[in-house]
Protein backbone atom coordinates (compact mmCIF):
# COMPACT_ATOMS: atom_id res chain seq x y z
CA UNK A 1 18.59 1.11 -30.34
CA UNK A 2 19.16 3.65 -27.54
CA UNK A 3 16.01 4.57 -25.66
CA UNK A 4 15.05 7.84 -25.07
CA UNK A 5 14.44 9.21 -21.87
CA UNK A 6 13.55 6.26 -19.84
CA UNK A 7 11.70 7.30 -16.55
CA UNK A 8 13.70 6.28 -13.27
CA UNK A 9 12.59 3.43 -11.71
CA UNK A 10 13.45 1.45 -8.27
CA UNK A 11 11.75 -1.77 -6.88
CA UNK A 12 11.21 -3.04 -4.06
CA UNK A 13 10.08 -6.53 -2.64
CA UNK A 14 9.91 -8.01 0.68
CA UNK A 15 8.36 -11.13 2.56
CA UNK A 16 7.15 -11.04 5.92
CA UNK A 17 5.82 -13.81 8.25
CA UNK A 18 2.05 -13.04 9.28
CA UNK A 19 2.74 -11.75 12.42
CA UNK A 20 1.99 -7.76 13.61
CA UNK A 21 5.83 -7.24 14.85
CA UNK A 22 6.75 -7.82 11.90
CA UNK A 23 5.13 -4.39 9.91
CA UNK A 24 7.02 -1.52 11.74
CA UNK A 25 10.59 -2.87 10.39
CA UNK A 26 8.67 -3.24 7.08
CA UNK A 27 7.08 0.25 6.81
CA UNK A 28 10.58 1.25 7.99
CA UNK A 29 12.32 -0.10 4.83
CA UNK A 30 9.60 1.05 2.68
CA UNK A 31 9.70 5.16 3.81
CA UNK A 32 13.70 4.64 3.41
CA UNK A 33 13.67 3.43 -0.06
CA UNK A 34 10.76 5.80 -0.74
CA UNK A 35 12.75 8.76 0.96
CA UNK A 36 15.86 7.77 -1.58
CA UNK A 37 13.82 7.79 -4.43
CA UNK A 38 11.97 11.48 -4.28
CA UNK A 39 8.65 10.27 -2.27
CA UNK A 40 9.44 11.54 0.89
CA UNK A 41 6.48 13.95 0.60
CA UNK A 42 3.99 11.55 0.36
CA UNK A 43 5.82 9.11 3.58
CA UNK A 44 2.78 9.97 6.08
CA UNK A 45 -0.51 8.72 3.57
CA UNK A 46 2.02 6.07 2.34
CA UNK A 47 2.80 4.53 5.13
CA UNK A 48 -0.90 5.09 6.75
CA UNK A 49 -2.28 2.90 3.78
CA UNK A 50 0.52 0.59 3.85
CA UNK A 51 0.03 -0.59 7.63
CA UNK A 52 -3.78 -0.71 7.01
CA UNK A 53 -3.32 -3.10 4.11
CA UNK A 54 -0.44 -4.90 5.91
CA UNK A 55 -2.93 -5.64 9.02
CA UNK A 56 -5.75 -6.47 6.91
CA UNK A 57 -3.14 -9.04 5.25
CA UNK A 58 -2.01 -10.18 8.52
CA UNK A 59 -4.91 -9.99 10.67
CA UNK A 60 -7.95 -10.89 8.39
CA UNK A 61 -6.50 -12.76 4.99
CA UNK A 62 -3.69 -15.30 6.67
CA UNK A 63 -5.84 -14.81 10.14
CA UNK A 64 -2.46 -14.32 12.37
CA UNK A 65 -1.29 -17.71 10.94
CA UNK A 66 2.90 -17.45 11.30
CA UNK A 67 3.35 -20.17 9.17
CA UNK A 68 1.53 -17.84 5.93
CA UNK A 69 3.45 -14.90 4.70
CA UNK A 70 2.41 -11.61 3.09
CA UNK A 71 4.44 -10.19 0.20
CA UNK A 72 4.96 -6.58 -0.52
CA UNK A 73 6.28 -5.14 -3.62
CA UNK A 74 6.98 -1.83 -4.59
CA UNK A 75 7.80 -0.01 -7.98
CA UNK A 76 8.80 3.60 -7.96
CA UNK A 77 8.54 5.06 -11.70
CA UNK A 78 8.04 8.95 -10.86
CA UNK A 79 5.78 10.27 -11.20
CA UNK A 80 3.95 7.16 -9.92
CA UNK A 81 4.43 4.70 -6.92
CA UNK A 82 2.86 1.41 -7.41
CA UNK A 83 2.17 -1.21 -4.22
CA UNK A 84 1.08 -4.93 -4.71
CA UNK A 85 0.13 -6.62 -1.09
CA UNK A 86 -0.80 -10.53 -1.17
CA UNK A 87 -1.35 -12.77 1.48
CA UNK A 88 -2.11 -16.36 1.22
CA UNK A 89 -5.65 -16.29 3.09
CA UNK A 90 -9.10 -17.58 1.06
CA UNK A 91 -9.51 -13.57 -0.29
CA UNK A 92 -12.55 -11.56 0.64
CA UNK A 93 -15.55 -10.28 -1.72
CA UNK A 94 -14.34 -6.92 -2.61
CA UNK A 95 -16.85 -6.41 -5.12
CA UNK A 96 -19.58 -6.35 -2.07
CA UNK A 97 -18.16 -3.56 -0.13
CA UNK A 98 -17.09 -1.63 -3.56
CA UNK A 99 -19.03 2.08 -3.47
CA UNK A 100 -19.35 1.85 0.57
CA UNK A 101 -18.05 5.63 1.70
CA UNK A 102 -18.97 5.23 5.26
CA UNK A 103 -18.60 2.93 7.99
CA UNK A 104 -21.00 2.74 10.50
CA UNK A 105 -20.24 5.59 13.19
CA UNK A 106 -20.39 2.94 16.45
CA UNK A 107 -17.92 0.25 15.11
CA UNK A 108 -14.31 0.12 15.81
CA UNK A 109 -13.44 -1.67 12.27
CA UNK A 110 -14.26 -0.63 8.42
CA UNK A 111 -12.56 1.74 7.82
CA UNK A 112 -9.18 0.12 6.04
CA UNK A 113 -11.05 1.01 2.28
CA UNK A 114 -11.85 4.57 3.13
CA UNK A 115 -8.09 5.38 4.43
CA UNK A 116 -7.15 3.89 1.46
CA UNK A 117 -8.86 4.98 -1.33
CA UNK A 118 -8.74 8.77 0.57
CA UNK A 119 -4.86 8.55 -0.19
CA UNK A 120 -4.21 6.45 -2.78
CA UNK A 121 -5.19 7.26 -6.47
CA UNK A 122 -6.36 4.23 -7.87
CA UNK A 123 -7.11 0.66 -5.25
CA UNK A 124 -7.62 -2.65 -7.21
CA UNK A 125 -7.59 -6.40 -5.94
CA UNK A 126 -7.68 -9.45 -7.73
CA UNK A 127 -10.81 -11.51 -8.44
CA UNK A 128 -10.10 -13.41 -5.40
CA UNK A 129 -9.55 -10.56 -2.70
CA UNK A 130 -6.44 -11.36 -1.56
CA UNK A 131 -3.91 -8.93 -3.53
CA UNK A 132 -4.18 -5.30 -3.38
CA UNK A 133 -2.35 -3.03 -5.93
CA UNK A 134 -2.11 0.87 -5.11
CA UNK A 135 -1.38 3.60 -6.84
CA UNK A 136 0.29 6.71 -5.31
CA UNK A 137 0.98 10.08 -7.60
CA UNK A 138 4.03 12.11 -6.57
CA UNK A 139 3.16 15.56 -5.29
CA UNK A 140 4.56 18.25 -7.16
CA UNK A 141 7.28 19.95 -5.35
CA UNK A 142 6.17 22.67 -3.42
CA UNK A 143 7.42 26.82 -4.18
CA UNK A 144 8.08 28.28 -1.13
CA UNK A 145 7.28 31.50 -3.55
CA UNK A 146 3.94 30.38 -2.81
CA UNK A 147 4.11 30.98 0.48
C-alpha cells in the first residue's frame, strides 16, 4: 500500500554535557537543520526558547553537574516543529508555577515560562518536571504583494 501524501519530516537529536559552552554550538546545529528544512522564519523565537530551556536544563535541572547530560530532540513535520529537552536533574513542580503571566518586576530570574509560552504554541513537561516538549507552527510565507 502506497501512502498518500506523506508530510516531510526531518529529525534531529543531540546530547550535550551540562555545561553553558556547550549551547551556542548546539543552537548552531539546530537553526542549520531548521534553515534546511523551511523554518528559517521562525530561527530568532526558536532559538530564544531553545537557549532558555537549554539553561534551565543546564543551570537549574542537572545544577552545572558535567558529568549529567541534557538531550535535545527535534522533529520537523511542516507545518509543525516539535522540541523535547530532558535533563537528568530531580524535575521541578511545574504544575505550581502553571497560569503565572508575570514575574515579579525587581528579580533578575522567572521569566524562562513567559519567553516560552510567548513563542511557542503549545509547552508541556512531564509529571516529573524535567522534560519539556514545544511546539512551534510554521509561519506562512510572507507576499511581498502585501507590502
Amino acid at each position: 500500500m502506497i501512502a498518500a501524501s506523506m508530510p516531510e519530516q526531518a529529525g534531529l537529536q543531540r546530547v550535550i554535557r551540562s555545561r553553558l559552552e556547550e549551547v551556542d554550538a548546539l543552537c548552531l546545529d539546530l537553526r542549520v537543520h531548521c534553515q534546511e528544512h523551511g523554518w528559517a522564519a521562525m530561527s530568532f523565537p526558536l532559538e530564544l526558547v531553545l537557549r532558555e530551556c537549554l539553561n534551565n536544563a543546564i543551570l537549574h535541572g542537572n545544577r552545572s553537574d558535567p558529568a549529567k547530560s541534557v538531550t535535545v530532540s527535534m522533529i520537523c513535520r511542516k507545518p509543525w516543529l516539535r522540541v523535547q529537552i530532558t535533563d537528568e536533574g530531580d524535575g521541578f513542580d511545574w504544575r505550581a508555577v502553571q497560569g503565572r503571566t508575570v514575574p515579579d518586576a525587581d528579580k533578575t530570574c522567572g521569566r524562562g515560562l513567559l519567553i516560552t509560552s510567548t513563542y511557542a504554541r503549545r509547552v508541556r513537561f512531564n509529571p516529573s518536571g524535567n522534560q519539556i516538549t514545544l511546539w512551534f507552527q510554521q509561519l506562512p510565507k510572507s507576499n511581498s504583494s502585501d507590502l
